[in-house]
Protein backbone atom coordinates (compact mmCIF):
# COMPACT_ATOMS: atom_id res chain seq x y z
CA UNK A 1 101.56 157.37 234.81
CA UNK A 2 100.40 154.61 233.00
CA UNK A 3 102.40 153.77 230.01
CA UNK A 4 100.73 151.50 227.02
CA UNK A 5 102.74 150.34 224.47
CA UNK A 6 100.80 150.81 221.27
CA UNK A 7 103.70 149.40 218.91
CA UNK A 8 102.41 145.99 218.73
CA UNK A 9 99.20 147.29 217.37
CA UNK A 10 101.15 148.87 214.94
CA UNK A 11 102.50 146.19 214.17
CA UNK A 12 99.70 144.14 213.62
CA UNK A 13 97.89 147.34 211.97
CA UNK A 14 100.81 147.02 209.62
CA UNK A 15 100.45 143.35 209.34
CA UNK A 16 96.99 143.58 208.65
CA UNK A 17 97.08 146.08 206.43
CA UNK A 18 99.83 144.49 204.39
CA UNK A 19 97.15 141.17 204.22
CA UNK A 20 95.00 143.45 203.00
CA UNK A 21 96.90 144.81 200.76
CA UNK A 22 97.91 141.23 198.97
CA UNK A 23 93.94 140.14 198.85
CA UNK A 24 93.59 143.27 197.62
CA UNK A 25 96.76 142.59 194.44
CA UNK A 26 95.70 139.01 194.58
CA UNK A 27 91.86 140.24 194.08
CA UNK A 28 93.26 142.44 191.31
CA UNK A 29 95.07 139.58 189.55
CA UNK A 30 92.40 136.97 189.55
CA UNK A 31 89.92 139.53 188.17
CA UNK A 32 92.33 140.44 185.81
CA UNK A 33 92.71 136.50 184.77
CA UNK A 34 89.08 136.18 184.64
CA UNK A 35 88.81 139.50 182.46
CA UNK A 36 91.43 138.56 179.97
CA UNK A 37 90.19 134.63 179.96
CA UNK A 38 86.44 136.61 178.71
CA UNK A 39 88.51 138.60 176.36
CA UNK A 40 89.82 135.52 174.83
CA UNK A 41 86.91 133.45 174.65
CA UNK A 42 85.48 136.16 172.69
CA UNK A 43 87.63 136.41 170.17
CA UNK A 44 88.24 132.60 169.87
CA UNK A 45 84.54 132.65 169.15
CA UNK A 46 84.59 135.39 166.77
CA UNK A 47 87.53 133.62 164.98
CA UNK A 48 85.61 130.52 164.97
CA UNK A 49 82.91 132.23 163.49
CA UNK A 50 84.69 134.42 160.73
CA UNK A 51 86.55 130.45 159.74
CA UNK A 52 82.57 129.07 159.29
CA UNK A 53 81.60 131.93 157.43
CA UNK A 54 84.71 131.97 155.04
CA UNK A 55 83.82 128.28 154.57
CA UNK A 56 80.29 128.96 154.03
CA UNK A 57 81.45 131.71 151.25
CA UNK A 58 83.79 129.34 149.74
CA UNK A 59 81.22 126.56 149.39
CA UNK A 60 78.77 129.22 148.22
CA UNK A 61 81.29 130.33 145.67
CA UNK A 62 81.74 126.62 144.13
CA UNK A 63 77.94 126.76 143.88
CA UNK A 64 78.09 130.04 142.00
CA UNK A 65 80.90 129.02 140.10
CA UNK A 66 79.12 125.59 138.87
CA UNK A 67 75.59 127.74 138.38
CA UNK A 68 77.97 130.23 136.19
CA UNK A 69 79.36 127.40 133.98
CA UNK A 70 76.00 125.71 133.56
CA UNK A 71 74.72 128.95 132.17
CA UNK A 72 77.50 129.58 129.84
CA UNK A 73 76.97 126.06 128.70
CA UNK A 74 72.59 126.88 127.98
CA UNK A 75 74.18 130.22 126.21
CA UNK A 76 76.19 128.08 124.02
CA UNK A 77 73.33 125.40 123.59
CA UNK A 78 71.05 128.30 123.08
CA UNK A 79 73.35 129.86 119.75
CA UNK A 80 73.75 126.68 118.54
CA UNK A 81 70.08 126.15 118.34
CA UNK A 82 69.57 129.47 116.88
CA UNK A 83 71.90 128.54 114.17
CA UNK A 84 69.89 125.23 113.74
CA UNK A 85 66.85 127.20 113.44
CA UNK A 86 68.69 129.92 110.74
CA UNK A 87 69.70 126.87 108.92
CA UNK A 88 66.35 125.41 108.62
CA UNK A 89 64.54 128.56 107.79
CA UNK A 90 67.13 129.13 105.11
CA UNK A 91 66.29 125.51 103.67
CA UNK A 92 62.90 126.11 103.86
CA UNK A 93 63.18 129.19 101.86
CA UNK A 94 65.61 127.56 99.39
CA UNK A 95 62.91 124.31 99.28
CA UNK A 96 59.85 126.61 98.34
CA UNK A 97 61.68 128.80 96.14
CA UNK A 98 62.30 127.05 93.10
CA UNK A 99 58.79 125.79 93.16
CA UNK A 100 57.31 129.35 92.97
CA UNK A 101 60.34 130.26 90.51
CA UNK A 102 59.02 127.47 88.20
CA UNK A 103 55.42 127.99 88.77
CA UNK A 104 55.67 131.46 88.12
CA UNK A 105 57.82 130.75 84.87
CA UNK A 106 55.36 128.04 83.83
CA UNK A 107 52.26 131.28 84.33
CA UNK A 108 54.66 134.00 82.44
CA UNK A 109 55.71 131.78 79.46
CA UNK A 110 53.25 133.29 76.05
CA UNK A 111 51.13 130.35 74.05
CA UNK A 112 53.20 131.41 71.79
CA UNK A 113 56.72 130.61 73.05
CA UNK A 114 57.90 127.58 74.23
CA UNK A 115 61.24 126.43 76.57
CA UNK A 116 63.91 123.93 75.00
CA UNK A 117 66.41 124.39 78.04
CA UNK A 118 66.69 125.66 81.30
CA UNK A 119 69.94 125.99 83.35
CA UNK A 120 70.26 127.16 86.83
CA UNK A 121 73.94 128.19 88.27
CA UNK A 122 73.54 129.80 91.90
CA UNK A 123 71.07 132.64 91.09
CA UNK A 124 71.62 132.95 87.48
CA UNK A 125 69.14 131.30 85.37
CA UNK A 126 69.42 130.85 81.28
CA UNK A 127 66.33 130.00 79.53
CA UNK A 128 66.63 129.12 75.77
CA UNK A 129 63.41 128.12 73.75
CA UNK A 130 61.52 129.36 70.15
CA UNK A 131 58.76 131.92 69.78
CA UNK A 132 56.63 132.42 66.77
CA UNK A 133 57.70 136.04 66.69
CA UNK A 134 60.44 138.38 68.41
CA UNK A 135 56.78 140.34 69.63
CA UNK A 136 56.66 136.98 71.61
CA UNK A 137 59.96 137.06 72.90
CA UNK A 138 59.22 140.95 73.64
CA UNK A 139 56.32 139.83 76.09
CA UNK A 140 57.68 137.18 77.32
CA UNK A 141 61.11 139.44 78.41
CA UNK A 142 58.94 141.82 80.06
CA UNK A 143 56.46 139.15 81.75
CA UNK A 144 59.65 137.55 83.44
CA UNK A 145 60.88 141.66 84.34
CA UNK A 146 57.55 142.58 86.05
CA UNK A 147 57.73 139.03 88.16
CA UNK A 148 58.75 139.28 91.64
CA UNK A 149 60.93 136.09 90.99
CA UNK A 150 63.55 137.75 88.44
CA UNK A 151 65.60 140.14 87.87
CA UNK A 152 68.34 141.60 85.37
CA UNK A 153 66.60 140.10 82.55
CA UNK A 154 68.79 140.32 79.51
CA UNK A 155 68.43 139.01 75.94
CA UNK A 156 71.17 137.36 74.56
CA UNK A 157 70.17 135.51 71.50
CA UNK A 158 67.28 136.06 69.15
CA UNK A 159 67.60 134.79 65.56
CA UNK A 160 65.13 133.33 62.93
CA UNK A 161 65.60 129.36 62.58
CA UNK A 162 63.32 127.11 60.43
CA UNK A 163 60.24 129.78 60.17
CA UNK A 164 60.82 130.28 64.43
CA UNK A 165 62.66 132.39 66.34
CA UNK A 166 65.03 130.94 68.67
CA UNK A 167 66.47 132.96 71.39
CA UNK A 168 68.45 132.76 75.15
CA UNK A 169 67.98 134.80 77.76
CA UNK A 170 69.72 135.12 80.79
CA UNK A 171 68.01 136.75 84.05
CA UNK A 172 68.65 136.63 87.93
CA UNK A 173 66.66 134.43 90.57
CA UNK A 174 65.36 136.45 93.43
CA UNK A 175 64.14 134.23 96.20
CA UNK A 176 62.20 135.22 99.25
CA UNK A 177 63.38 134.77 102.56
């Protein structure tokens, strides 16, 4: 009988196999390596990108900010035109008004009547002249009352002097705006 020995090829089926077996770990490891250096990169690249971004917002935000003050600035400049504007309306108003006040008091005044003295404080006005006759002084009262100019008119004074009357009346201005 022929007897083969068959342990050395175990042996070198073991030998083999364990060779196999350590590609097969070392295989395992440098794909793992190569995974995990991917995994890496991509996240270094996604961090680089989330750090350019959160610069670009923070530049953006500066730009904002300085567009944000430059408004507030044209809404101050803008109310402090608008007051400008109020003011010279308002001294526009107050430049005509006397003008039609005294035009329409030169218009109202009877043929009969005439104006010694005239005195303005704020929108109180006291006229004081002489009239022929108190029927003068009558018209002339309601004249001034049906004028779009005054207002309040009251008589304060009417007696006879020298063959005239002399009287003083004292009424409020109404100006337009």
């Amino acid at each position: 009988m022929v007897k083969i020995n068959l342990l050395p090829i175990r042996l070198e089926l073991r030998k083999k196999a364990l060779v196999e077996h350590i590609v097969l770990i070392g295989l395992c490891v440098v794909l793992t390596l190569i995974f995990e250096w991917f995994i890496q990169a991509s996240i270094i690249t996604q961090r680089e990108s989330l750090i350019r971004e959160v610069a670009a917002t923070k530049v953006e935000i500066k730009k904002l900010t300085a567009e944000a003050g430059e408004i507030e600035k044209f809404k101050q400049q803008k109310q402090e035109l608008e007051k400008k504007l109020d003011v010279i309306q308002d001294l526009n108003a107050k430049k005509t008004g006397p003008v039609e006040v005294l035009d329409e008091l030169s218009t109202i005044i009877p043929d009969k009547a005439w104006l010694t003295s005239l005195s303005n404080i704020g929108d109180s006005m006291v006229l004081e002249g002489q009239a022929v006759d108190n029927t003068t002084i009558a018209t002339f009262m309601k004249q001034l009352q049906a004028s779009k100019h005054f207002d309040n008119v009251t008589l304060v004074l009417s007696q006879q002097e020298g063959g005239k009357q002399k009287f003083s009346i004292t009424c409020k201005i109404k100006l337009s705006a």
